[in-house]
Every structure is written in structure tokens, then in C-alpha cells.
Protein backbone atom coordinates (compact mmCIF):
# COMPACT_ATOMS: atom_id res chain seq x y z
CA UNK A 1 -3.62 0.20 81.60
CA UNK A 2 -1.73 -2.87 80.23
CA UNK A 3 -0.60 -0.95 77.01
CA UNK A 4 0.48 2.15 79.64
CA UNK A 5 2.68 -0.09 81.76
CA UNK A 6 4.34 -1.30 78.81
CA UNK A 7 4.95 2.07 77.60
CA UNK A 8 6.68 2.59 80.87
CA UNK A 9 8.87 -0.54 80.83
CA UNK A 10 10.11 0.11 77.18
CA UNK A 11 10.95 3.70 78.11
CA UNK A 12 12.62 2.50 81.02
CA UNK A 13 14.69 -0.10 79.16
CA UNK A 14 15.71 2.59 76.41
CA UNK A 15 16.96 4.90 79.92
CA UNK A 16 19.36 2.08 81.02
CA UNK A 17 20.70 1.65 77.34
CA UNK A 18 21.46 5.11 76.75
CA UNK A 19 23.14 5.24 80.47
CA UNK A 20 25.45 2.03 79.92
CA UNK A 21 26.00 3.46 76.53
CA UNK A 22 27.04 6.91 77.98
CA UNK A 23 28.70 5.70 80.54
CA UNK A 24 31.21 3.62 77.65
CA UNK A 25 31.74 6.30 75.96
CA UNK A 26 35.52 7.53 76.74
CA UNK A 27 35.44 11.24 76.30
CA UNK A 28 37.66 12.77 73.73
CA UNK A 29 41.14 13.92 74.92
CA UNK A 30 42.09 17.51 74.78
CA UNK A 31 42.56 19.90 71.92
CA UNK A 32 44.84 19.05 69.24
CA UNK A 33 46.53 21.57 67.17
CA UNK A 34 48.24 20.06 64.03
CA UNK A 35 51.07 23.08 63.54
CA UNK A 36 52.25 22.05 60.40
CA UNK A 37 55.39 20.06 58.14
CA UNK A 38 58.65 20.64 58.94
CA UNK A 39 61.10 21.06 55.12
CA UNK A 40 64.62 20.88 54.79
CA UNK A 41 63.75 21.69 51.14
CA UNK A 42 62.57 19.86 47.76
CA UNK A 43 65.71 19.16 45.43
CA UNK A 44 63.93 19.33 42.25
CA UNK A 45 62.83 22.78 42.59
CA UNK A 46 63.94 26.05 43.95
CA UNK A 47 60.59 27.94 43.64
CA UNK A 48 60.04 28.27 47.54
CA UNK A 49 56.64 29.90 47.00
CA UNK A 50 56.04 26.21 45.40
CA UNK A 51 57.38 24.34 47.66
CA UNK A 52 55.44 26.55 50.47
CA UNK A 53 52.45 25.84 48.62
CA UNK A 54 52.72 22.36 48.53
CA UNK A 55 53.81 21.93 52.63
CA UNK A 56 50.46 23.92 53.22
CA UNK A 57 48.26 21.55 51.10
CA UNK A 58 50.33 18.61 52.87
CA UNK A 59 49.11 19.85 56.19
CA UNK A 60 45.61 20.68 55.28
CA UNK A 61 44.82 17.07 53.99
CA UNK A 62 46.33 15.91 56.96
CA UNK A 63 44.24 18.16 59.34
CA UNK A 64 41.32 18.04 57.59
CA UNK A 65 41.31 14.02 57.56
CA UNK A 66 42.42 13.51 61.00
CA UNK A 67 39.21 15.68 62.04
CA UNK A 68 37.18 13.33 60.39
CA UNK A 69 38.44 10.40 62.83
CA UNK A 70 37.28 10.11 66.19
CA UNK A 71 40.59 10.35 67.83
CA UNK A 72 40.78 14.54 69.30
CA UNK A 73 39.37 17.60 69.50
CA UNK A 74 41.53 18.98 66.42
CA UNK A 75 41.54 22.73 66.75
CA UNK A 76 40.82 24.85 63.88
CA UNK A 77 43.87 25.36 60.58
CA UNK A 78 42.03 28.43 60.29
CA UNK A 79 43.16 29.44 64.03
CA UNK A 80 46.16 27.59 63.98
CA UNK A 81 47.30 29.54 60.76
CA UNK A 82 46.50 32.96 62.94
CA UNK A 83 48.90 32.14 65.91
CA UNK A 84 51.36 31.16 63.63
CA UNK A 85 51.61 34.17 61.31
CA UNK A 86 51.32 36.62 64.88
CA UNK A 87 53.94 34.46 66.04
CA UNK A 88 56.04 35.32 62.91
CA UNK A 89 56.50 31.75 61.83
CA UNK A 90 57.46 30.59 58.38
CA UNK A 91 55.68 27.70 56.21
CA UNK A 92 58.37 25.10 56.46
CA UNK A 93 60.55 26.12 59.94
CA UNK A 94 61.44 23.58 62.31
CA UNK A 95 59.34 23.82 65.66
CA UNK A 96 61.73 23.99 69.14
CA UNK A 97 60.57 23.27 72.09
CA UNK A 98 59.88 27.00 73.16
CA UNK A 99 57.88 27.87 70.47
CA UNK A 100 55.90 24.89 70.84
CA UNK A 101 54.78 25.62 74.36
CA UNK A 102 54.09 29.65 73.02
CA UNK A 103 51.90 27.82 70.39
CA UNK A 104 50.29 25.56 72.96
CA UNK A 105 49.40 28.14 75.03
CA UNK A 106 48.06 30.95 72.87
CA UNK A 107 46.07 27.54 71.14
CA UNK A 108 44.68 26.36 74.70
CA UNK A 109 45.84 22.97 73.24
CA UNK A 110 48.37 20.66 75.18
CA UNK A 111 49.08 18.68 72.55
CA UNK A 112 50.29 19.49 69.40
CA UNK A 113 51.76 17.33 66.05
CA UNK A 114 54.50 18.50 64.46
CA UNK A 115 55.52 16.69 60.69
CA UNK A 116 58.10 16.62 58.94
CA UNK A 117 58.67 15.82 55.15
CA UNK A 118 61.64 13.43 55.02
CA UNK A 119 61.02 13.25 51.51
CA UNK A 120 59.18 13.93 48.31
CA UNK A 121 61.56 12.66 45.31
CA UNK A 122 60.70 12.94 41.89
CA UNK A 123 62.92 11.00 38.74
CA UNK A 124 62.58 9.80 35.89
CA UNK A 125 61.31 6.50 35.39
CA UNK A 126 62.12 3.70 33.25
CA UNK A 127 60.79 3.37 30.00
CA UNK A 128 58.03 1.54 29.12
CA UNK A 129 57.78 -0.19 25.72
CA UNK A 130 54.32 -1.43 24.34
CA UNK A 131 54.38 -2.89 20.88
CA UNK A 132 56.11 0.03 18.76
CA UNK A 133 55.10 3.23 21.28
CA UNK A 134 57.97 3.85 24.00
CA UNK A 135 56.48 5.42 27.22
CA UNK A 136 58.66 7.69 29.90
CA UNK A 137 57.78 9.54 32.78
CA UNK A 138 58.60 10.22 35.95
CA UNK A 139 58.15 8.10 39.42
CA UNK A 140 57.45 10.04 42.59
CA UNK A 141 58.12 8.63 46.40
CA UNK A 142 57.13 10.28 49.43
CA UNK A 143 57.82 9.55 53.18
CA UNK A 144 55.85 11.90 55.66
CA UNK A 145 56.44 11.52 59.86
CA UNK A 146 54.49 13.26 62.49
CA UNK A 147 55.08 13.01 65.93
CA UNK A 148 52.59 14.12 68.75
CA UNK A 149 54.16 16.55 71.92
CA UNK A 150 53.03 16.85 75.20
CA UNK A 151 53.83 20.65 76.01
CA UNK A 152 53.52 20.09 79.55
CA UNK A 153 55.47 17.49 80.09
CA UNK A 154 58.15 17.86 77.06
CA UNK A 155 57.73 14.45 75.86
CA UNK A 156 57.01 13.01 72.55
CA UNK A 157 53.92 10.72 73.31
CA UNK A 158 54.53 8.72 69.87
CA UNK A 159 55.74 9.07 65.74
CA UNK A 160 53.50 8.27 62.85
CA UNK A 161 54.86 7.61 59.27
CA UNK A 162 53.49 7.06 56.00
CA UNK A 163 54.55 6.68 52.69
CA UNK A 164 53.41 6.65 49.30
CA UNK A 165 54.57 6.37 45.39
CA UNK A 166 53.49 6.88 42.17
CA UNK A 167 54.33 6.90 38.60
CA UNK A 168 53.05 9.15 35.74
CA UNK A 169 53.74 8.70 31.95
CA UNK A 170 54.40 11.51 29.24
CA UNK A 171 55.67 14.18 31.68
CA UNK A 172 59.24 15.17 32.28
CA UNK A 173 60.59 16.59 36.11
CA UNK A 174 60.80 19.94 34.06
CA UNK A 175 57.17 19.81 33.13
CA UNK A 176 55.92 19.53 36.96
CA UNK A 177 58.40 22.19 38.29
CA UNK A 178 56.71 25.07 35.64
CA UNK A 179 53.71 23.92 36.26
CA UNK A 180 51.50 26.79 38.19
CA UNK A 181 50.12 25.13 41.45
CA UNK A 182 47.00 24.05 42.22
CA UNK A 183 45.30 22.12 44.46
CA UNK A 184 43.08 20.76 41.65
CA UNK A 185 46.98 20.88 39.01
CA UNK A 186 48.99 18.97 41.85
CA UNK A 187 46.36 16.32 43.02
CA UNK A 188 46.21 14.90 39.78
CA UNK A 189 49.91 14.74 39.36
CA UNK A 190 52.53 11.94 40.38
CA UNK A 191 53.87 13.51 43.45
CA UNK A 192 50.43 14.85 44.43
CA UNK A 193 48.95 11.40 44.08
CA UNK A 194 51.93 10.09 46.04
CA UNK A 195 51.30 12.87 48.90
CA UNK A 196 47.96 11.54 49.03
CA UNK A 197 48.42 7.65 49.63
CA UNK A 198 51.40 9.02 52.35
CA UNK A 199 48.83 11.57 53.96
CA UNK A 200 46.21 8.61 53.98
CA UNK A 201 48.94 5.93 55.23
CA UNK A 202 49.86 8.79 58.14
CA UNK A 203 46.22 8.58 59.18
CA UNK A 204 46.10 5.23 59.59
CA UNK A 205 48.88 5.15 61.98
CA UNK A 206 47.76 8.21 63.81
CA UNK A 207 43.96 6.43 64.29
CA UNK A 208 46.00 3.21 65.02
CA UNK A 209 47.49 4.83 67.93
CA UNK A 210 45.30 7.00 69.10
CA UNK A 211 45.86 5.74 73.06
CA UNK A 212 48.28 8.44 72.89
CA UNK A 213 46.19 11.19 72.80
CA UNK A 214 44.95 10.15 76.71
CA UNK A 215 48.56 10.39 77.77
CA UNK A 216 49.10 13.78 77.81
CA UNK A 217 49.36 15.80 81.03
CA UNK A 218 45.90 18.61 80.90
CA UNK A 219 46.34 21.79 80.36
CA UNK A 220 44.58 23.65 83.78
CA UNK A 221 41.42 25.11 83.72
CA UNK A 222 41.65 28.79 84.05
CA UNK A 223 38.32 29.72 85.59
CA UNK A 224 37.12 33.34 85.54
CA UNK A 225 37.95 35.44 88.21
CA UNK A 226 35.37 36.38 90.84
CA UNK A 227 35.85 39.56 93.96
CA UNK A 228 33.56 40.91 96.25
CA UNK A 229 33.20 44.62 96.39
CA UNK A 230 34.41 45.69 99.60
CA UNK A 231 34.09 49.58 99.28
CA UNK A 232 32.50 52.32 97.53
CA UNK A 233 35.09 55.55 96.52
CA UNK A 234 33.05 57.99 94.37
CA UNK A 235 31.93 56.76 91.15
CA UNK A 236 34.31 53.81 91.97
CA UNK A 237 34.58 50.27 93.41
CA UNK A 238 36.84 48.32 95.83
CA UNK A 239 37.49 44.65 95.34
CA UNK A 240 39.16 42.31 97.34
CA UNK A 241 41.39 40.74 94.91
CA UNK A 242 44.36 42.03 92.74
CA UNK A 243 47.61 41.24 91.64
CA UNK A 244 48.39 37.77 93.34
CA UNK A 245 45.11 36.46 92.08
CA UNK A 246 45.73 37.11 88.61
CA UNK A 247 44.39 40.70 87.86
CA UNK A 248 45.89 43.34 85.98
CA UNK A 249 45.27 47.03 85.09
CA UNK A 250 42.80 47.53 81.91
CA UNK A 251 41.53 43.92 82.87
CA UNK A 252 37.64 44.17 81.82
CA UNK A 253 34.93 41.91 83.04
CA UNK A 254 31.05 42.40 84.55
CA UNK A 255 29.50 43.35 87.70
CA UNK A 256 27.35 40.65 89.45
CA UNK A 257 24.57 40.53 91.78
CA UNK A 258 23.44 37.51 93.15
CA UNK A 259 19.41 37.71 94.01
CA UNK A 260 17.32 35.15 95.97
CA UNK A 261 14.10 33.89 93.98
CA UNK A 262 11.31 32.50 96.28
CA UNK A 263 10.81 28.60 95.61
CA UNK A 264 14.27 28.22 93.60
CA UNK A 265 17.48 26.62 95.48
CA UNK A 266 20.34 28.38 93.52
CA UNK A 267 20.67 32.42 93.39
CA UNK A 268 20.09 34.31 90.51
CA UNK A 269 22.51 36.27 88.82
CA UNK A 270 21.97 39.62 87.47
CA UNK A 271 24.55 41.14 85.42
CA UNK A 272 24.58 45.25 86.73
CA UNK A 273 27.50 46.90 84.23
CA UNK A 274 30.18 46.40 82.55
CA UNK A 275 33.91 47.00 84.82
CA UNK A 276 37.12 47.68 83.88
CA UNK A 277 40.27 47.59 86.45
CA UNK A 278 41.66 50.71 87.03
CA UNK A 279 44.32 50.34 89.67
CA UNK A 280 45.74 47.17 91.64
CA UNK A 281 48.29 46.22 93.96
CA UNK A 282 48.77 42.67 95.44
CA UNK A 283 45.44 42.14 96.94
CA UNK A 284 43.04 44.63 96.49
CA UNK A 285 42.15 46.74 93.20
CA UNK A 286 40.41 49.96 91.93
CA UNK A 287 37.82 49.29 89.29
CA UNK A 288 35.18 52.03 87.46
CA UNK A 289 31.87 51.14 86.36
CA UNK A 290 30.42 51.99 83.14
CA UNK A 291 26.46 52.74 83.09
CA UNK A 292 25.28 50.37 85.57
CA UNK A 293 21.69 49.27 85.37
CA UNK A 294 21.62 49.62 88.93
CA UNK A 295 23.40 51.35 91.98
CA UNK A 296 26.33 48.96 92.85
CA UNK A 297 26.39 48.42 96.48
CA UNK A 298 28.92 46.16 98.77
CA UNK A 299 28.63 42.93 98.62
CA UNK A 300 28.20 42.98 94.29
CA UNK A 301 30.84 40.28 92.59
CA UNK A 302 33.09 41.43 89.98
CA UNK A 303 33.65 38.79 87.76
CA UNK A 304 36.65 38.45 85.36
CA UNK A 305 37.94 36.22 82.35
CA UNK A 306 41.69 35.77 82.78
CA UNK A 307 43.83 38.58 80.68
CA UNK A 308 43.78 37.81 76.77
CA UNK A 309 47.56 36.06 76.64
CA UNK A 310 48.08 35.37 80.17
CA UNK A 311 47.68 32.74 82.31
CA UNK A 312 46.58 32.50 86.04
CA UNK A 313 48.86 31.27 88.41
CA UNK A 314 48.44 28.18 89.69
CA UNK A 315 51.45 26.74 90.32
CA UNK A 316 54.24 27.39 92.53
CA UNK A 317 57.70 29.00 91.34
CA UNK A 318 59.24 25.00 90.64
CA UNK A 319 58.52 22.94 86.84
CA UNK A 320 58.64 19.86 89.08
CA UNK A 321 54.94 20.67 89.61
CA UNK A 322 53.02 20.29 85.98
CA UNK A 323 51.66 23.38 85.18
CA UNK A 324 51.97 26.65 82.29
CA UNK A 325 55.07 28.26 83.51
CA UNK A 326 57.62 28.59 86.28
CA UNK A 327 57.68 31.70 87.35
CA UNK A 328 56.00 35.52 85.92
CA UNK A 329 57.95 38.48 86.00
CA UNK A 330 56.02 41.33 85.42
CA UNK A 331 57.52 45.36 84.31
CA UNK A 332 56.24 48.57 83.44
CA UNK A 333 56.56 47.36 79.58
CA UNK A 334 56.73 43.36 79.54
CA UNK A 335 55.33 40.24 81.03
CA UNK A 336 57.89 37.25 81.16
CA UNK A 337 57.01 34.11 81.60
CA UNK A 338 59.94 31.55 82.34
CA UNK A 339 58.19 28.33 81.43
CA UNK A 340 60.78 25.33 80.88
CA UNK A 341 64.08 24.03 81.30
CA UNK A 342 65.36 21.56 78.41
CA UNK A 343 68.71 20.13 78.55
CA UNK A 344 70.70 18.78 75.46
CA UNK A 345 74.19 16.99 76.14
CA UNK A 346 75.98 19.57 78.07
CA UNK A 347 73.91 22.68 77.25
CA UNK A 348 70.77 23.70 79.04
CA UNK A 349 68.25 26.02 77.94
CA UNK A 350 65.91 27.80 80.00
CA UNK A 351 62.67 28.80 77.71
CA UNK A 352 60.48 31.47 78.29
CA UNK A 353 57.60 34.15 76.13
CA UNK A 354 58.12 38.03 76.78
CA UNK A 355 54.51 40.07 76.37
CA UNK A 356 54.75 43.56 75.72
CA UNK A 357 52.47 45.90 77.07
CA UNK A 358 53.24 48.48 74.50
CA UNK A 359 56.35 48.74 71.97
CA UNK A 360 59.55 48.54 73.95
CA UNK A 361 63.36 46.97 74.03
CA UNK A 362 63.91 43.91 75.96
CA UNK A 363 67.76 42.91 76.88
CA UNK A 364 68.59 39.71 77.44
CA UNK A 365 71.97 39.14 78.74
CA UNK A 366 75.07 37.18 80.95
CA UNK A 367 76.82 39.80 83.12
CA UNK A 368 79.92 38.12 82.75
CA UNK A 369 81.66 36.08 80.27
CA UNK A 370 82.31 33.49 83.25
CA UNK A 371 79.06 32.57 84.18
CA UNK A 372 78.30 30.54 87.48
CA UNK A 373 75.39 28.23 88.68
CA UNK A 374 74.66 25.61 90.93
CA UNK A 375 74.59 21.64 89.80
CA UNK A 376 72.19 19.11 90.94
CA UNK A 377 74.30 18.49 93.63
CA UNK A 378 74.38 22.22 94.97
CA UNK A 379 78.05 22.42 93.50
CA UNK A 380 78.67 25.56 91.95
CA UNK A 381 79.86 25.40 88.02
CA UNK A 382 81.49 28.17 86.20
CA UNK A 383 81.19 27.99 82.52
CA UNK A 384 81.62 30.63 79.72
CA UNK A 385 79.35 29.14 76.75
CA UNK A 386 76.48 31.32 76.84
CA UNK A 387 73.64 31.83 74.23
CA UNK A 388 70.82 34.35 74.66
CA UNK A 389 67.99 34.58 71.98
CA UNK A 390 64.85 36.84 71.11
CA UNK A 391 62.59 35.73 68.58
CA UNK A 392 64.94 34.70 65.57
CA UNK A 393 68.10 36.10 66.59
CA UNK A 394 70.72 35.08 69.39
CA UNK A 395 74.05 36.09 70.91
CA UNK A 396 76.33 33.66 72.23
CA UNK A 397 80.18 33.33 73.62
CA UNK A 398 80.48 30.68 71.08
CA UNK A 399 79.50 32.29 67.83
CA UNK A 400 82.03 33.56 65.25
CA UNK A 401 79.77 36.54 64.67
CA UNK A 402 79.47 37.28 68.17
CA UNK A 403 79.00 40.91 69.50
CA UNK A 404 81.08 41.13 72.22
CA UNK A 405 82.79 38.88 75.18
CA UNK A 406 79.68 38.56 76.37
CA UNK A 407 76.24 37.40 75.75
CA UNK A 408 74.19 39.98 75.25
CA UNK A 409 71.24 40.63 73.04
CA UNK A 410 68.48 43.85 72.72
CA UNK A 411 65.28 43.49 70.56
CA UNK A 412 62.34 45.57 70.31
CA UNK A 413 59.11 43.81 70.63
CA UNK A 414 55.76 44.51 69.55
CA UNK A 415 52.39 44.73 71.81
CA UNK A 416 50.62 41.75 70.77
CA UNK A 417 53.09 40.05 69.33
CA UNK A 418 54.81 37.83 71.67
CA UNK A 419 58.54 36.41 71.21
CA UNK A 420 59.92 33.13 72.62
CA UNK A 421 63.26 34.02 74.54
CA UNK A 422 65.71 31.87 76.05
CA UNK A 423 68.91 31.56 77.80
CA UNK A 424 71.37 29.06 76.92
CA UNK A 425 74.61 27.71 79.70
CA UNK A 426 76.96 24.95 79.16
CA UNK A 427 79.24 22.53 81.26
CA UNK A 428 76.44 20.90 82.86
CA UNK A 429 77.25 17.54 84.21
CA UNK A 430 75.88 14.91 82.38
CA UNK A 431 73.97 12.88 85.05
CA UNK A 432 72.19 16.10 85.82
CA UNK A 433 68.56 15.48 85.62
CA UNK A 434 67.87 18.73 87.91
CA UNK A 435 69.80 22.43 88.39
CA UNK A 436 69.81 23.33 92.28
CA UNK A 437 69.80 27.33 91.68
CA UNK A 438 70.28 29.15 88.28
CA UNK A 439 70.61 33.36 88.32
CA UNK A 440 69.11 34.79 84.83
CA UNK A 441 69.86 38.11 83.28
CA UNK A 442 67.12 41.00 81.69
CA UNK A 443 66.63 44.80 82.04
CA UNK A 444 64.38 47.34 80.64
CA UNK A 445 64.26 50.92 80.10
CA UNK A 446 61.83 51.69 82.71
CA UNK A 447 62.84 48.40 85.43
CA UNK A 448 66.76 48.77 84.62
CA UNK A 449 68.60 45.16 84.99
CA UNK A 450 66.00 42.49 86.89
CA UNK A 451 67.68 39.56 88.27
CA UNK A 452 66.14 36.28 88.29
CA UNK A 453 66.42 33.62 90.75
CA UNK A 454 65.38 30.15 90.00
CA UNK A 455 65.82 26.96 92.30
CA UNK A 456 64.89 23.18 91.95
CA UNK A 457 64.49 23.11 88.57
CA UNK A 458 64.00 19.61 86.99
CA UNK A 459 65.42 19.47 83.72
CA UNK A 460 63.46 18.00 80.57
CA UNK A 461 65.10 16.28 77.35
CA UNK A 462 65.28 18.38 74.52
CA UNK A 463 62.92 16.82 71.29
């Protein structure tokens, strides 16, 4: 009986450690996505493939060591590398601010480090005499930064450097630019072994502050979808949710039945058949049922998992309330989403993501040269620098190659392959820190010309 109690006083002492040790535990922030290294080019070689090669193995130490540390949840360079080569993006590119919210949201991450080589030098080095031999080589220096973005709230939450040299004897600069890459080749070289102690110094500082990873705003939870089925037409079901709740046509999910079980609090759910959204409107929708394992009836739950690419709306039509996007404009052929305002000196950018539905032209455009909106003090400004852009390519008023008088741009985008779009005013006053009412500019073949109307938008530095 003695040894018994015992038993239960050690087990309840190792229940109290475990609970204070839980309850110290800080939980890790949210995902991380580590996008990649920003070049303005290596001057002693011209082989981009090489220099490609070597930005990619840059980015993989660096990803693959910072998921060692306990600082994130870093999300997959296999995934990462997917989003960026649907979202057409080249080893190497600078990130903007626009394509760094498209990346946060297709990654589910709200935070996301961007680097940036600011320089791997090779020359030769000194000689080196050692009784009669004469040694010469060639010195390599490296400086890598990295600085971690907050998607939701357009800040940079804080910049991480590291640097790193090394010298190698016998070799010339020719020598290393013929060489054939490898990760294997370049580790052992100079500027490989210089990469590394920078990749390794850029760790330290990223662990060092890794407070900053708690800072950023959280990404909202997009919980599935959940109706009641309110009717029964034919071989089809009525729900009591549609459009304004986040539904759209082709949406799939299942069909729910929630069953009392004698001697057990919570219902148990039985999943009937799987549903697919026929029709909807604004509040109520049309859905078909395939091969049900039992006759759906009123009252059933239809349960869905918010649209591959889109986003539930949470938030109301204003950025001074944290959340994905501003506003959704939805057309037979495209899904817009106007998600943030930047401003930089006198120009301000609105940023948004157009989702086709299937293959289609998009026009983005000013209808006049003179183009009018309203200040931060409700005072209206006329200004005629204008910039629209799809993807890649823009159209501005201020361009030397530009198309017309106006601003006015038409790209064809792909179904699944989303492209960041933006439109760009200037003249804006520079205390400005909000627009009172801004009127933007897109038609379709099927919609025509769409005008949008956005008020009380807060305006957020540009990187």
C-alpha cells in the first residue's frame, strides 16, 4: 500500500512538471516561406545558368539550416519552388510588394524572407612566397542580407546580414568560371566556402532575432464552410448559403449527417456523399449529389473547404482592418482581388491578383489621360502619371515606349495561373498617409468596362 501511494505521488509530480513545462513552452510563430536571393548579377561571370545555379544553392543552405533552428514553421523549398515557377518567377528577380502578398497567400504563410546577394567578389590574391615556391590564387568575399516581411501589415519586421571570405591557392578567376557546377565542385571552392561561413553568419543573426517572428500580424483562419439543406428539387439539394458566404459554382465538398449516440455528449458525424455546387446566387445555392450512401433528407450539412486560390471574406471593403484583401470583384472569366495600397514619394500603387476561371483577356486601364481622385483630406487631385501593369508588363503616361495618351494595358491570362496587377497614380500629397476615395479601371469581354470604387484606404510604405 506504501509502495502504491508512492507510485501515485511520483506520477503526480511528473503531471505538474510536464504542465509547467507545457505551459513555458511559447508556441512557434506562423509559417515561414524563405522565397529566395535577390541578384543584380555576378561580375566575374556571364554564364546566368551559373550564376542561377549558385543563387539556388545559396537559398537552399539557407532554408535548409534555418529549419534546423527552433525559430518558425519554415514551409517547404520544395513547395515554395512550385508557387514560384506557377507564378512565372525567375531565379534571381527582385520581389515587390504585390507579388509578395500573391506568394503569401497561395503559401498560407504571412511571413516571408526575402535575400539579397550584395555581393560575391572573386580576385586575385596576393602572392605568397615560401622558401623558393611562389603561391597565387584567388580571394573570395561575400556579403548576404535577408530581411523578414509581414504581408499583412507591409512592414519589414527586421534585416539579417552575414558575411564571409576565403582564399584558395593554385586557381585562377578563369579556372572557377569554366568550371561545371556542382554542389559537391562549388562547396569545396573559395567562393563556395565563403557562401558558406556568410550563409552560417546569416543564421546566426536570424536565430539571434528570432522575437521577430511573433510580430507579425496572423494570417485568418479560413474554416470550412458548413449549410443546412433547406430543400429537396429532384435528384438535387438546397442550401442555405451561397455567394456572400464564400461559395462558388464547381465548389466540391461532402454531405453531413449529424447522428445522436446513446451515452456520448457530442453528435456523430456521418459522411453521406460526395457534393458539388451547381448553381448559387447571394444566399442560397443548387448543389447535386453523387452516390449517396443514404437518402439525403432536410436538415443534412453540406460542408465545404474554401475554393483552391481563394480566400473567404472576412473583412470589410477598407485595408484599415488587417485582413487578405480589400475588396473581390468577381466576372464571368476572372476573380480580382484588390489587396493593398503602397505609396512611394508621390506615386501610389494599388496592388491586386486577377484569377482566371478559364483563358481570357483582362484590360487594365485609366479612361482619361487626366486622372482624378480624392486626397486624405477629401480634396479632389487631378494628375496625369498613370502606370497600369499585368504580370511583367506595364503601360504608363510616363514611359517613352508608351502605347497611347493613355494608360492602358490588355493581357491574356491563364486558368491557374494567377498574375499580380496593379494600378499606379501620382501627385499625391506627401503627408498623405490615407486616400479618401480612389475610382479604378478594368473590363472584360463578357462584363465590358467594371468600375471600381474604393474609399478610406490607408496607405502602406512601399519596401
Amino acid at each position: 500500500m506504501s509502495s502504491l501511494k508512492s507510485l501515485k505521488i511520483v506520477l503526480l509530480i511528473s503531471l505538474v512538471f510536464v504542465i509547467l513545462l507545457t505551459a513555458g513552452f511559447k508556441a512557434k510563430a506562423e509559417n515561414v516561406a524563405v522565397i529566395g536571393f535577390e541578384s543584380k548579377g555576378l561580375p566575374w561571370t556571364n554564364d546566368v545558368s551559373l550564376e542561377k545555379e549558385i543563387i539556388e544553392w545559396i537559398t537552399n543552405q539557407y532554408t535548409d539550416k534555418l529549419a534546423e533552428e527552433d525559430v518558425a514553421n519554415i514551409v517547404d523549398r520544395s513547395r515554395v519552388h512550385e508557387v514560384l515557377t506557377q507564378l512565372n518567377y525567375q531565379t534571381g528577380e527582385a520581389i515587390d510588394l504585390s507579388a509578395a502578398s500573391q506568394l503569401g497567400r497561395l503559401l498560407e504563410s504571412n511571413l516571408l524572407i526575402v535575400g539579397n546577394i550584395e555581393k560575391i567578389e572573386l580576385t586575385k590574391s596576393a602572392e605568397l612566397s615560401v622558401g623558393p615556391l611562389t603561391f597565387s590564387g584567388i580571394e573570395a568575399d561575400v556579403k548576404l542580407t535577408a530581411r523578414l516581411l509581414d504581408i499583412i501589415s507591409g512592414n519589414v519586421l527586421a534585416n539579417f546580414t552575414g558575411s564571409g571570405n576565403a582564399t584558395e591557392t593554385g586557381v585562377e578567376i578563369s579556372d572557377v568560371i569554366g568550371v561545371s557546377f556542382s554542389e559537391e565542385a562549388f562547396a569545396d571552392t573559395a567562393a563556395g566556402n565563403a557562401v558558406t561561413s556568410a550563409v552560417n553568419e546569416l543564421i546566426r543573426d536570424t536565430v539571434n532575432k528570432k522575437e521577430s517572428f511573433s510580430e507579425g500580424a496572423k494570417l485568418p483562419k479560413i474554416e470550412p464552410i458548413e449549410a443546412e439543406v433547406v430543400a429537396k428539387v429532384g435528384q438535387s439539394l438546397v442550401i442555405d448559403k451561397g455567394i456572400n458566404d464564400g461559395l462558388k459554382k464547381e465548389q466540391k465538398g461532402k454531405l453531413i449527417r449529424k447522428v445522436e449516440i446513446e451515452n456520448r455528449e457530442e453528435l456523430l458525424e456521418i459522411t453521406l456523399a460526395q457534393i458539388t455546387v451547381k448553381t448559387v446566387d447571394e444566399n442560397t445555392s443548387l448543389i447535386s449529389v453523387s452516390e449517396p450512401e443514404e437518402e439525403p433528407k432536410v436538415g443534412d450539412i453540406a460542408r465545404f473547404e474554401p475554393a483552391e486560390g481563394g480566400i473567404k471574406k472576412t473583412m470589410p471593403d477598407s485595408i484599415e482592418t488587417p485582413g487578405s484583401f480589400i475588396k473581390e470583384i468577381e466576372t464571368p472569366e476572372f476573380v480580382i482581388y484588390i489587396e493593398r495600397v503602397t505609396k512611394d514619394g508621390s506615386l501610389v500603387t494599388v496592388h491586386g491578383t486577377a484569377e482566371a476561371k478559364k483563358e481570357a483577356d483582362l484590360t487594365l486601364f485609366f479612361p482619361e489621360k487626366e486622372f482624378n481622385y480624392y486626397d486624405h483630406k477629401g480634396r479632389r487631385v487631378v494628375t496625369d502619371t498613370e502606370k497600369v501593369s499585368i504580370g511583367s508588363v506595364t503601360d504608363s503616361t510616363y514611359s517613352s515606349f508608351q502605347s497611347s495618351n493613355v494608360a492602358n494595358l490588355t493581357e491574356t491570362i491563364l486558368k491557374n495561373y494567377p498574375q499580380s496587377i496593379s494600378w499606379s497614380f501620382g501627385d499625391v500629397p506627401e503627408d498623405a498617409d490615407h486616400l479618401a476615395r480612389v475610382q479604378l479601371y478594368l473590363s472584360t469581354k463578357s462584363a465590358g468596362q467594371i468600375e471600381i470604387t474604393l474609399e478610406k484606404l490607408s496607405l502602406i510604405n512601399k519596401f
